[in-house]
C-alpha atoms as a PDB file:
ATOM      1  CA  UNK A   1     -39.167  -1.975  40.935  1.00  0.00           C
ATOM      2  CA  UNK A   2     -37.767  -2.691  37.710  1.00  0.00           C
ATOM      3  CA  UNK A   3     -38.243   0.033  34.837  1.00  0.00           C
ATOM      4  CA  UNK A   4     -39.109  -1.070  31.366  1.00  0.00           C
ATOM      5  CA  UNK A   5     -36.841   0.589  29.055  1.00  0.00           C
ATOM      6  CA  UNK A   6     -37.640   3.559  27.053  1.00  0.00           C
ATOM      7  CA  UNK A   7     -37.915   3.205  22.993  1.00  0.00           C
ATOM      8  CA  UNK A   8     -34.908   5.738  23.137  1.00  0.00           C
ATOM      9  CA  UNK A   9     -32.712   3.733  25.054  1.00  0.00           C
ATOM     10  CA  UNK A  10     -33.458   0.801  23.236  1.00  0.00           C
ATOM     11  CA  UNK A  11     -32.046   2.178  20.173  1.00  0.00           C
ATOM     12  CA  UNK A  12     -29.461   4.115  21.539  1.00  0.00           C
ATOM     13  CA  UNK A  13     -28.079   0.862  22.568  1.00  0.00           C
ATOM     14  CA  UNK A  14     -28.865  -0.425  18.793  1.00  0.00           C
ATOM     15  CA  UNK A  15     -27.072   1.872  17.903  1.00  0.00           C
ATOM     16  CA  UNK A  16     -23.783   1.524  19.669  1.00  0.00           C
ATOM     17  CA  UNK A  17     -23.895  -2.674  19.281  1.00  0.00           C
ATOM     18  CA  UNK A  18     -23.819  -2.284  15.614  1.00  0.00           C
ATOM     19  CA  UNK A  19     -21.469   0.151  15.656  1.00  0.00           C
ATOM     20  CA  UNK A  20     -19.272  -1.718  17.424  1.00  0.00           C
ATOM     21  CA  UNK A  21     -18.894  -4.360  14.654  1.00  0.00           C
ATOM     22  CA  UNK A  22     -19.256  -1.924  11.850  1.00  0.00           C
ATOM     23  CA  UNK A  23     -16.528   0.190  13.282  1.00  0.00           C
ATOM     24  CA  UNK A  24     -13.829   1.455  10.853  1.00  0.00           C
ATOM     25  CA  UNK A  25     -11.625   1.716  13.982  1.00  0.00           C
ATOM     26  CA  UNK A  26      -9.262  -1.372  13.132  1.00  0.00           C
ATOM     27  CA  UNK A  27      -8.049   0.130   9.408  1.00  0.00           C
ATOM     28  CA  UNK A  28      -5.475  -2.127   9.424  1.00  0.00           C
ATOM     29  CA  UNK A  29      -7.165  -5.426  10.590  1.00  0.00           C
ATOM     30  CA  UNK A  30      -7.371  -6.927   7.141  1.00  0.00           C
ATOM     31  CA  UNK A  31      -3.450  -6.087   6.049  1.00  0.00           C
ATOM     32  CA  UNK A  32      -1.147  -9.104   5.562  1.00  0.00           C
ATOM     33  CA  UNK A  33       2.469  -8.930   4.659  1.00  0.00           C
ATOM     34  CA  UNK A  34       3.517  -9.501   0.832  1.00  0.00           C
ATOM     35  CA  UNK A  35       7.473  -8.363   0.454  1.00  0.00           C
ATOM     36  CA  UNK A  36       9.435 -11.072  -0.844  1.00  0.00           C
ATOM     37  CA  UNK A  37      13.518 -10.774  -1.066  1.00  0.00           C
ATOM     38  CA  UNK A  38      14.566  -8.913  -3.974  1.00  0.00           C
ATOM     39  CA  UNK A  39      17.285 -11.119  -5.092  1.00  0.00           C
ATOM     40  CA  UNK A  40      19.900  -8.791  -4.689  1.00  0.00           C
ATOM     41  CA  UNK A  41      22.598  -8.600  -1.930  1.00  0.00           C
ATOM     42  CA  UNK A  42      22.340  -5.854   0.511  1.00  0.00           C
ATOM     43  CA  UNK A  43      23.987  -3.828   2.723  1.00  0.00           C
ATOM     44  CA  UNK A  44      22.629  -4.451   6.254  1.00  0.00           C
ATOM     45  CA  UNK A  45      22.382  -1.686   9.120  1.00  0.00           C
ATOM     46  CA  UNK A  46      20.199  -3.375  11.401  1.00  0.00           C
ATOM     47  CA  UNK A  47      18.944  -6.448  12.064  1.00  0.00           C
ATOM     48  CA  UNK A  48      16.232  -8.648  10.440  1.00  0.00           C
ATOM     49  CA  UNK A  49      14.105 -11.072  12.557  1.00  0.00           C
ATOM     50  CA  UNK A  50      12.382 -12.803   9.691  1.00  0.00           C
ATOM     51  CA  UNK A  51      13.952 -15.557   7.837  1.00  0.00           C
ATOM     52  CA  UNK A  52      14.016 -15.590   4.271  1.00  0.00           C
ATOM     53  CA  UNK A  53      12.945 -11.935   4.094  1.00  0.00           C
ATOM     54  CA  UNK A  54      15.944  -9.704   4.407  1.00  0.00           C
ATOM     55  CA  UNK A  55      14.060  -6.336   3.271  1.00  0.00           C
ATOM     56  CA  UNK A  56      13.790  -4.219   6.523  1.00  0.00           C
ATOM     57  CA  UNK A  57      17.234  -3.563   7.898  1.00  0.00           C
ATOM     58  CA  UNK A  58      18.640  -3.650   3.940  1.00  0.00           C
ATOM     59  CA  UNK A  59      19.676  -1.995   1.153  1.00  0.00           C
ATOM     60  CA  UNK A  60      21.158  -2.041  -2.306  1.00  0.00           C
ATOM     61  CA  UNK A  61      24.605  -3.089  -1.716  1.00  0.00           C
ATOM     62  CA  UNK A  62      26.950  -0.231  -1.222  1.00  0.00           C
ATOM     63  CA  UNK A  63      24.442   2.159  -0.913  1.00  0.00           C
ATOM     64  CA  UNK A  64      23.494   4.386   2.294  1.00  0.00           C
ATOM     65  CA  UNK A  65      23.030   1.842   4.790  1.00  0.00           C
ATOM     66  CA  UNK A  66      20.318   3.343   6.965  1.00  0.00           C
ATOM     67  CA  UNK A  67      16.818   3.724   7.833  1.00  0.00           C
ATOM     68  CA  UNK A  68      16.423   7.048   5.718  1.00  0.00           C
ATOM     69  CA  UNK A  69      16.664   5.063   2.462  1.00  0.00           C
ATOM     70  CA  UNK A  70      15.157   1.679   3.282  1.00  0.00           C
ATOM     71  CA  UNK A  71      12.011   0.509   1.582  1.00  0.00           C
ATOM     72  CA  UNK A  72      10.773  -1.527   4.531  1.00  0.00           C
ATOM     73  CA  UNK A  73       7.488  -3.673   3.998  1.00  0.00           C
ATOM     74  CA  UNK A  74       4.320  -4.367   1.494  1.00  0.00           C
ATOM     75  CA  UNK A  75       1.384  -5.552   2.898  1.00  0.00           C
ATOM     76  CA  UNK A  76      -2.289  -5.716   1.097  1.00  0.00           C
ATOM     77  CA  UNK A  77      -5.765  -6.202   2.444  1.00  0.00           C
ATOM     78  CA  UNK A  78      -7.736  -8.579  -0.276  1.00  0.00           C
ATOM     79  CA  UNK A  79     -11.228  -6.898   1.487  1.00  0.00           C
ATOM     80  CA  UNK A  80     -10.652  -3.606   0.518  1.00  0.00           C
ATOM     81  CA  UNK A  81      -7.991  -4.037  -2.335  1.00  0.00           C
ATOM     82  CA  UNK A  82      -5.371  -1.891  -0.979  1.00  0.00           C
ATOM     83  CA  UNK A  83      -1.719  -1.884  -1.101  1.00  0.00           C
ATOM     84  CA  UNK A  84       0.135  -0.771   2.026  1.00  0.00           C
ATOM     85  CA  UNK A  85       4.120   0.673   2.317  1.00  0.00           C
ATOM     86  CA  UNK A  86       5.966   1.155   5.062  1.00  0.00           C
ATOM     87  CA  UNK A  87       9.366   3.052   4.391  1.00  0.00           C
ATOM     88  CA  UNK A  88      11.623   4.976   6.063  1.00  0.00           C
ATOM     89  CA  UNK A  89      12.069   7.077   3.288  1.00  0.00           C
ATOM     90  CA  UNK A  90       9.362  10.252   3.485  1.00  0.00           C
ATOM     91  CA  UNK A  91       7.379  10.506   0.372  1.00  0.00           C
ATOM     92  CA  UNK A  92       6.185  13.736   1.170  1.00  0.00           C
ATOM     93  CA  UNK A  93       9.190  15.599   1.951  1.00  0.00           C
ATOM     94  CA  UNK A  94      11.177  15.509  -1.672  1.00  0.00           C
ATOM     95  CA  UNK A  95      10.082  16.697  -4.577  1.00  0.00           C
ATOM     96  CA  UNK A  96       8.233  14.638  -7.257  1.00  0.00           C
ATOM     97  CA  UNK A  97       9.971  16.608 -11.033  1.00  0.00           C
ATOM     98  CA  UNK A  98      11.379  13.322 -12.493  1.00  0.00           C
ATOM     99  CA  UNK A  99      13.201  15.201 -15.044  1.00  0.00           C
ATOM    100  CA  UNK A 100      15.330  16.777 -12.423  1.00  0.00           C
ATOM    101  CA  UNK A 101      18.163  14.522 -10.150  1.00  0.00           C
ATOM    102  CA  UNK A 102      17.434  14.449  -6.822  1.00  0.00           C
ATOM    103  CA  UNK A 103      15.726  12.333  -3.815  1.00  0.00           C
ATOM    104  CA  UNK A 104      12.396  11.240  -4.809  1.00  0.00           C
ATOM    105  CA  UNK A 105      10.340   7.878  -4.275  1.00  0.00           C
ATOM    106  CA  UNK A 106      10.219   6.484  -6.777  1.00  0.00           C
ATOM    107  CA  UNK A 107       5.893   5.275  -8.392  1.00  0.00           C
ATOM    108  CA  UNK A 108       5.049   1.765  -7.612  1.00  0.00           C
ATOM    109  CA  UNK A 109       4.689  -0.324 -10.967  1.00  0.00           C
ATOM    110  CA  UNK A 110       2.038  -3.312 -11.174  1.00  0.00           C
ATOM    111  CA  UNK A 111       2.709  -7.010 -12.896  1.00  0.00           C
ATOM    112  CA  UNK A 112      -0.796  -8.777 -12.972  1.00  0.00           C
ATOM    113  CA  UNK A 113      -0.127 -11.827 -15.460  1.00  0.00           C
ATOM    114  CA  UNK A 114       2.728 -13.135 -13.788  1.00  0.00           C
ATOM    115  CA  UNK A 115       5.310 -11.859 -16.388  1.00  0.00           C
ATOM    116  CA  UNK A 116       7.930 -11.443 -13.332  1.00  0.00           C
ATOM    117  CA  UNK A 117       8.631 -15.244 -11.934  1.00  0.00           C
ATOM    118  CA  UNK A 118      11.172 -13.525  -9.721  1.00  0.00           C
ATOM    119  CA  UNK A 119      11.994  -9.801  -8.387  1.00  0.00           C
ATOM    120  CA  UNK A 120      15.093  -9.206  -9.781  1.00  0.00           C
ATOM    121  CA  UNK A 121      16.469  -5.547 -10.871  1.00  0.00           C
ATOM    122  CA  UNK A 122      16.470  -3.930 -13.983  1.00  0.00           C
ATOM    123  CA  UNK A 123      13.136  -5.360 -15.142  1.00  0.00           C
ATOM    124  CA  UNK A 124      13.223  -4.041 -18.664  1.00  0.00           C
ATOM    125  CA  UNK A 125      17.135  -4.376 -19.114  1.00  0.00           C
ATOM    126  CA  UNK A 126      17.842  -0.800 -20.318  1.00  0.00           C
ATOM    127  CA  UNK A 127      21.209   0.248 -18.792  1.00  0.00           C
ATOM    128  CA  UNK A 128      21.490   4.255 -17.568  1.00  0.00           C
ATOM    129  CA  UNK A 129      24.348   5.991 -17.064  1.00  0.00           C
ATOM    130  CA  UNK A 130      26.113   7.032 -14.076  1.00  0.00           C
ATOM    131  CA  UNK A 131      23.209  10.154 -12.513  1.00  0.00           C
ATOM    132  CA  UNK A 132      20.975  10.036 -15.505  1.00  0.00           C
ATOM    133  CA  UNK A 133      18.069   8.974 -17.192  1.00  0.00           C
ATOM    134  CA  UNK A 134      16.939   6.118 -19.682  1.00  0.00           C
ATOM    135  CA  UNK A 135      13.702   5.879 -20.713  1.00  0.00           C
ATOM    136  CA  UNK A 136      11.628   3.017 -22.561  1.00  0.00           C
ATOM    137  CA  UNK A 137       8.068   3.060 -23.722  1.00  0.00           C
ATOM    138  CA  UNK A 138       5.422   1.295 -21.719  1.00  0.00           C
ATOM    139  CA  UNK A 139       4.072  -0.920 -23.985  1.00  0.00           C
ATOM    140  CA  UNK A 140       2.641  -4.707 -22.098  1.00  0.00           C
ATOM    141  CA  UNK A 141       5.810  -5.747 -23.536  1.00  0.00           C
ATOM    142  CA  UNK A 142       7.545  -4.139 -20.203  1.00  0.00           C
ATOM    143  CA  UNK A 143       5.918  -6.785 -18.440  1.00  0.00           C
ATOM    144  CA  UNK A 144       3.493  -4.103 -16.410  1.00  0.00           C
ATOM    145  CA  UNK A 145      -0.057  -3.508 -16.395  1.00  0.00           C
ATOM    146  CA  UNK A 146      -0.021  -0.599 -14.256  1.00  0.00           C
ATOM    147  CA  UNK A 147       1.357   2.177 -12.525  1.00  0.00           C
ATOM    148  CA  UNK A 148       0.650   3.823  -9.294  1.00  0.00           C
ATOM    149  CA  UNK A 149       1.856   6.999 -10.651  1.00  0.00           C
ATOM    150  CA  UNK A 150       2.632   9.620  -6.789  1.00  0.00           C
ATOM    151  CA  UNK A 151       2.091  13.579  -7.245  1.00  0.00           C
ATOM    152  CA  UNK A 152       4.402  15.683  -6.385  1.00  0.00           C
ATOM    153  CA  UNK A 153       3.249  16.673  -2.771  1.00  0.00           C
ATOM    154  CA  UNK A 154       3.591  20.398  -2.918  1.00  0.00           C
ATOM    155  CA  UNK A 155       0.479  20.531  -4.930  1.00  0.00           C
ATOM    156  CA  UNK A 156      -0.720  17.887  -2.281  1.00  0.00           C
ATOM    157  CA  UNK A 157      -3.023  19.591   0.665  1.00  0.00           C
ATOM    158  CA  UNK A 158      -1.174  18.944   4.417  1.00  0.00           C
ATOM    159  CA  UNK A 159      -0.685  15.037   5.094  1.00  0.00           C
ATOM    160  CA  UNK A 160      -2.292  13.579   1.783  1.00  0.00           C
ATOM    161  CA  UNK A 161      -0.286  11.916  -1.048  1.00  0.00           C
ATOM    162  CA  UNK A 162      -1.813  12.248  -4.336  1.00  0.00           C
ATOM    163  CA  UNK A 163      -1.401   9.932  -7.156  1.00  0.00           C
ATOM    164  CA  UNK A 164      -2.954   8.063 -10.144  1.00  0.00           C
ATOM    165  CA  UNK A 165      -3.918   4.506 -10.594  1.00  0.00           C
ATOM    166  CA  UNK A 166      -2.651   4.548 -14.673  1.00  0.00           C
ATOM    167  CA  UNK A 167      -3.221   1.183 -17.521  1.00  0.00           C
ATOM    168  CA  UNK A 168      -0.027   1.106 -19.210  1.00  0.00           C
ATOM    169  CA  UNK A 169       0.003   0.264 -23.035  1.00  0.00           C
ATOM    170  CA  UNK A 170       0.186   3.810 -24.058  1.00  0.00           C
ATOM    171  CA  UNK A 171       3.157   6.316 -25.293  1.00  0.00           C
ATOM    172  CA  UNK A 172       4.150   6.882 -21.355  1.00  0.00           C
ATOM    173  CA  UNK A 173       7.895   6.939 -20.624  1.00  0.00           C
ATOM    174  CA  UNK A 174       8.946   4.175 -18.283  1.00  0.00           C
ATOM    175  CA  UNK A 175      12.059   6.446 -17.008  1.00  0.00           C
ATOM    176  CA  UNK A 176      15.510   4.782 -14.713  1.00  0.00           C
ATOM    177  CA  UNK A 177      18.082   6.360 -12.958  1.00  0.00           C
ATOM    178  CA  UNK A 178      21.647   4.866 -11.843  1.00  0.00           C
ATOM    179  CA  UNK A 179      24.659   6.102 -10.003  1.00  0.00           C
ATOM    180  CA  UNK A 180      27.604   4.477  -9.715  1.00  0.00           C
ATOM    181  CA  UNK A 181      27.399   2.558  -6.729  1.00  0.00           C
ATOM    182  CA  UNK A 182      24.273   0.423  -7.394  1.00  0.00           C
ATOM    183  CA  UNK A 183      22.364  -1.086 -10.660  1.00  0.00           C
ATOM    184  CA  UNK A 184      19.950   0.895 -12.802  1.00  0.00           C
ATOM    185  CA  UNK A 185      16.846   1.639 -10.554  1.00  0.00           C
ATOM    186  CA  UNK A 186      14.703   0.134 -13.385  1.00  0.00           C
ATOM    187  CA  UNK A 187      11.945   1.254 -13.592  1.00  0.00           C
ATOM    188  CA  UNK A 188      11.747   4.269 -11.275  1.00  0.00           C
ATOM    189  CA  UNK A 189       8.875   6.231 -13.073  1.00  0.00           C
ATOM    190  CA  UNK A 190       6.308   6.718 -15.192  1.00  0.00           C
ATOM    191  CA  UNK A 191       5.908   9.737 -17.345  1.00  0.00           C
ATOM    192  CA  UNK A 192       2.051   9.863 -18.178  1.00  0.00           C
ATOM    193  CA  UNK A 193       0.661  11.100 -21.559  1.00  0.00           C
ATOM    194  CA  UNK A 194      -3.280  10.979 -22.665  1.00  0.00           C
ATOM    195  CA  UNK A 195      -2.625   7.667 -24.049  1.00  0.00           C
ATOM    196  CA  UNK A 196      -2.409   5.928 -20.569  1.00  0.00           C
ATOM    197  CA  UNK A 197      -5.920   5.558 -19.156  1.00  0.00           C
ATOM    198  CA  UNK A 198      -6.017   6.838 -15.745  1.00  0.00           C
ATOM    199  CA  UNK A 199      -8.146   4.277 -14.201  1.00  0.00           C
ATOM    200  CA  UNK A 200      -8.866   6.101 -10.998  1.00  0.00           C
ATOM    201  CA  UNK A 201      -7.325   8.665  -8.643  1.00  0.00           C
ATOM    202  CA  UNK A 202      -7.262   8.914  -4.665  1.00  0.00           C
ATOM    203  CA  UNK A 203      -5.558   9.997  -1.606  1.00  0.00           C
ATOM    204  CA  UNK A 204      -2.994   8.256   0.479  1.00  0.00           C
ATOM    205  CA  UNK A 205      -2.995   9.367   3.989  1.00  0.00           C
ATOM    206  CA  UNK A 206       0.800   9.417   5.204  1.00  0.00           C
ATOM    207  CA  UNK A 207       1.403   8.107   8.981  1.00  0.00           C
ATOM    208  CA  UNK A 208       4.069   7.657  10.705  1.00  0.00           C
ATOM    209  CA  UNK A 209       4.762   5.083  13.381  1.00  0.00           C
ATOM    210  CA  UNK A 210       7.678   3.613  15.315  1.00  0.00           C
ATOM    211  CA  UNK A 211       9.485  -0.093  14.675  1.00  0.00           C
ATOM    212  CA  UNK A 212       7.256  -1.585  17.970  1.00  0.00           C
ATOM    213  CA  UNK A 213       3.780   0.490  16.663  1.00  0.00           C
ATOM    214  CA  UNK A 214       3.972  -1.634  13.085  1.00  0.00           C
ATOM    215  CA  UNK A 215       4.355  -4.162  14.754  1.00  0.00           C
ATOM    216  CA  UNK A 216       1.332  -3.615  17.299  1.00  0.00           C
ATOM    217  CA  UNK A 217      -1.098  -2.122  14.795  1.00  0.00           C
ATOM    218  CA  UNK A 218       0.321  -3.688  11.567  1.00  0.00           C
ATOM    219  CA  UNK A 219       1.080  -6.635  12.890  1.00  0.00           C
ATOM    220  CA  UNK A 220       4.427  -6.461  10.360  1.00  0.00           C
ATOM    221  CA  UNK A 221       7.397  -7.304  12.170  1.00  0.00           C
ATOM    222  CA  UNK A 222      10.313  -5.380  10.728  1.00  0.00           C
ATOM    223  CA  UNK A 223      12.668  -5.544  13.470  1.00  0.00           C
ATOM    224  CA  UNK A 224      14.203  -2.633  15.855  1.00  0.00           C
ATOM    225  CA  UNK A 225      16.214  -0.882  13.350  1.00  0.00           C
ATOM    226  CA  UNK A 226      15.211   2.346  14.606  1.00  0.00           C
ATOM    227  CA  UNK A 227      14.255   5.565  13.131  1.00  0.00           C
ATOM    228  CA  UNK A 228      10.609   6.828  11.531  1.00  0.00           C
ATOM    229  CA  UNK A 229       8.282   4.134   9.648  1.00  0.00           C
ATOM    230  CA  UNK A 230       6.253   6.453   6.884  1.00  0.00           C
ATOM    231  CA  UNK A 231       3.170   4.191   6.017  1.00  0.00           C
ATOM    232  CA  UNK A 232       1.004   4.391   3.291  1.00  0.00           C
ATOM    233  CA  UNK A 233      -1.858   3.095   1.579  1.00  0.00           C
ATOM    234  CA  UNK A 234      -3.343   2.629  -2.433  1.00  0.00           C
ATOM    235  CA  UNK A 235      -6.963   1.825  -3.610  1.00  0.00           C
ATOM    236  CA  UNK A 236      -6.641  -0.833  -6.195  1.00  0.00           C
ATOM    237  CA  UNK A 237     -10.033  -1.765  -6.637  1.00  0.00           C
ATOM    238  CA  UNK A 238     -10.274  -0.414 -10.261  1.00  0.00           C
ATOM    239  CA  UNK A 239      -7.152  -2.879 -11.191  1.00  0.00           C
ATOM    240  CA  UNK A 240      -7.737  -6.427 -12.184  1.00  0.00           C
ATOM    241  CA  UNK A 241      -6.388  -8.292  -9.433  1.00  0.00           C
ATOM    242  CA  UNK A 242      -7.735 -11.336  -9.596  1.00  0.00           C
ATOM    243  CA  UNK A 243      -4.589 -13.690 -10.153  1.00  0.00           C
ATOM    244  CA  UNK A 244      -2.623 -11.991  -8.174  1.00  0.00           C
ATOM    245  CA  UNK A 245      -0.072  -8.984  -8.698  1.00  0.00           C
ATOM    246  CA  UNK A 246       3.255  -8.102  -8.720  1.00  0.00           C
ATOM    247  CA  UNK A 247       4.697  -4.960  -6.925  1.00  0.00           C
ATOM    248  CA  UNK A 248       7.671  -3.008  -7.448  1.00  0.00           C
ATOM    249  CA  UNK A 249       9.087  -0.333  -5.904  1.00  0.00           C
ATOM    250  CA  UNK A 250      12.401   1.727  -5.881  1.00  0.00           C
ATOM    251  CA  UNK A 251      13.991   5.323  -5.399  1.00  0.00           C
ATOM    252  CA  UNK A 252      15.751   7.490  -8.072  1.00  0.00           C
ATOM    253  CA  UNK A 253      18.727   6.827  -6.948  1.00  0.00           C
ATOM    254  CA  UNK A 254      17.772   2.939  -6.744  1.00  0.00           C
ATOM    255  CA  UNK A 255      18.908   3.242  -2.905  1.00  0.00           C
ATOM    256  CA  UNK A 256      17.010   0.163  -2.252  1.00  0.00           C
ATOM    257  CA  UNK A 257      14.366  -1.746  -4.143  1.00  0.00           C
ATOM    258  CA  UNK A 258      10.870  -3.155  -2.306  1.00  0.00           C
ATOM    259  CA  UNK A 259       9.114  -5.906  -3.990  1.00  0.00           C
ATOM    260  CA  UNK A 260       5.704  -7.744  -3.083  1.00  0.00           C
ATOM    261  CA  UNK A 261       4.065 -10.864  -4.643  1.00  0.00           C
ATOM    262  CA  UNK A 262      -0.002 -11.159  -3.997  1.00  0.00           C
ATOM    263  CA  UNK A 263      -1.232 -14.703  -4.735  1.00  0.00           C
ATOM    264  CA  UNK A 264      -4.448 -14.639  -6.767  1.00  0.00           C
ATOM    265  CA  UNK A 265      -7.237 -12.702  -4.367  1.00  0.00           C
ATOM    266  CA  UNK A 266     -10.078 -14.665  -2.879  1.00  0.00           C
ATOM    267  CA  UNK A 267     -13.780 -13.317  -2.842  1.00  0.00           C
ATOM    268  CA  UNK A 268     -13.510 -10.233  -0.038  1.00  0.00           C
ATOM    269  CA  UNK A 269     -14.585 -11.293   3.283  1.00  0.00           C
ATOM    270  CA  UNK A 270     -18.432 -10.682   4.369  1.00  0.00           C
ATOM    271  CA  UNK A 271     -17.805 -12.096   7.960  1.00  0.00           C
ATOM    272  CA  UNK A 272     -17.747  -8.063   9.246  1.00  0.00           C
ATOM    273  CA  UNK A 273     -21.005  -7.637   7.602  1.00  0.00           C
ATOM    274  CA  UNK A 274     -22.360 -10.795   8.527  1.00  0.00           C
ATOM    275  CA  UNK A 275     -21.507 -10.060  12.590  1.00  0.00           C
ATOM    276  CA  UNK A 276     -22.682  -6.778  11.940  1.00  0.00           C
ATOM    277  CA  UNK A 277     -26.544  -7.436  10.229  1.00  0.00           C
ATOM    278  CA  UNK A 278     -26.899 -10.773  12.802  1.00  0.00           C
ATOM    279  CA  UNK A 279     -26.363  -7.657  15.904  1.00  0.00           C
ATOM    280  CA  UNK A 280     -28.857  -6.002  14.057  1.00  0.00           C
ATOM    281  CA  UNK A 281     -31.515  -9.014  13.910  1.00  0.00           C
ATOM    282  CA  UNK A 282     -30.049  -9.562  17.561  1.00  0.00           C
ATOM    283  CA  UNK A 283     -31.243  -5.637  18.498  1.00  0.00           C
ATOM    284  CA  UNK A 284     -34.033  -5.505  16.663  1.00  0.00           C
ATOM    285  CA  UNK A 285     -35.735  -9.295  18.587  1.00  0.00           C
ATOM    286  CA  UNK A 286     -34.788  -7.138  21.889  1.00  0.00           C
ATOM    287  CA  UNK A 287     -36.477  -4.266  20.949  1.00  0.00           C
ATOM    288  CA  UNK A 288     -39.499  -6.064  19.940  1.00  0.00           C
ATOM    289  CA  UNK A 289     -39.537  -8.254  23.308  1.00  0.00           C
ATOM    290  CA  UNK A 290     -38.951  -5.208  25.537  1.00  0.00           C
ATOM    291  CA  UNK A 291     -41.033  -2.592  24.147  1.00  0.00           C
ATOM    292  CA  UNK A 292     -44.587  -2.333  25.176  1.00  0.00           C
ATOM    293  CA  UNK A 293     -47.466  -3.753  22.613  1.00  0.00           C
ATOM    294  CA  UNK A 294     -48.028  -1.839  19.971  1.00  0.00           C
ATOM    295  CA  UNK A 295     -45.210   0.718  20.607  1.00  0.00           C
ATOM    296  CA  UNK A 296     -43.146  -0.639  17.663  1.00  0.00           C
ATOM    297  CA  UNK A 297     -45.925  -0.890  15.261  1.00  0.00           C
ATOM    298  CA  UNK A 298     -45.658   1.700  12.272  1.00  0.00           C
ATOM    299  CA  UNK A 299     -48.035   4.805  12.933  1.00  0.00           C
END
């Protein structure tokens, strides 16, 4: 004989079918791919499947031609307005003191008026010389709005990646680097003062994944050029991003150079939502029809 299922079990299985849909299990689902070719020539170690975008598997020409020093991929996710690298080059393993030589990722600086028709090097023009600095204000005359400004990571706390989302327009230093091999790394960094407003601050988790795991969870294909992938994310949702950004990228040393172009972002997708709240009308006409009369009724 056929048992009538319990209140419990009813919403147990509520529950889980809403869960399924509301699931934060796919992290990456809503990522698409934004690098665009620098415009520079590069020095290839690898190979690079996709046409047109020769950014995983190159450098800066005549620079260290490997994995270790390639900025790899951009990719951003207009749902939850975040900005995803993927680099071979481990941000948490160098120190961050930009007043001191050494290897260090560079921050991530942010065009959103379209001053940059094209992703070419040395931005602001200020030439460096060979191993040291140059610095320029960062007035909106640089051409950037904002700065993803990274912490160093020994005041981080185990796998986390600190940094600021900063509004440029203040008395912040926009500081380069060159060496004699490549062109200024322009601009590398921002040096912050109380003029910038911070706009907000967060946490990039750091993984790590293989050339065949971007592909499979990123859905990014970068090729088989071997070695770790370091991926990590940025909230932007506190930057004005509504026609579109600009993204630059580059290492002290100006090793390579990783550029991304968003078009102007659409209203987020609800469809998640949607699936999710039509399960829950779905769970709760099942629960009515199943349970006994009367048992849902409020006491």
């Amino acid at each position: 004989m056929k048992t009538q299922p319990t209140l419990n079990q009813l919403l147990a299985g509520a529950c889980i079918l809403v869960s399924a849909f509301l699931s934060p299990g796919a992290s990456y689902a809503g990522y698409v791919e934004i690098t665009v070719n620098d415009g520079t020539p590069g020095s290839l170690y690898g190979t690079d499947p996709r046409p047109g975008i020769s950014e995983s598997g190159q450098v800066t020409a005549n620079c260290v031609s490997n994995w270790t020093w390639d900025l790899r991929a951009m990719a951003f996710d207009v749902n939850t307005s975040s900005l995803m690298v993927v680099s071979g080059f481990n941000p948490l393993a160098k120190n961050f003191d930009q007043n001191v030589t050494g290897d260090i990722l560079g921050d991530i600086f942010v065009d959103t008026d379209n001053s940059f028709t094209s992703p070419s090097r040395a931005a602001m023009g200020i030439p460096a010389a060979d191993g040291h600095f140059s610095y320029a204000n960062s007035t909106p005359g640089n051409g950037f709005e904002y700065a993803i400004h990274l912490i160093d990571p020994s005041n981080s706390t185990g796998n986390n990646l600190r940094y600021n989302l900063v509004a440029l327009g203040g008395a912040s230093l926009l500081q380069t680097g060159s060496y004699n091999q490549n062109a200024s790394a322009d601009p590398a960094f921002l040096i912050p003062t109380v003029a910038d407003t911070v706009k907000s601050t967060g946490v990039s988790l750091v993984t790590t994944m293989s050339d065949a795991q971007v592909f499979a969870n990123l859905g990014l294909n970068i090729g088989t050029n071997g070695g770790t992938n370091y991926v990590f994310t940025f909230d932007l949702s506190a930057a004005s991003l509504a026609n579109g950004a600009n993204f630059r990228l580059t290492e002290e040393c100006g090793n390579d150079l990783l550029v991304g172009h968003l078009a102007s972002v659409p209203v987020p997708e609800t469809s998640t939502w949607v699936m999710g709240l039509v399960a829950l009308g779905a769970v709760i006409l099942i629960l009515r029809r199943s349970a006994p009369s009367g048992s849902l009724s409020a006491a």
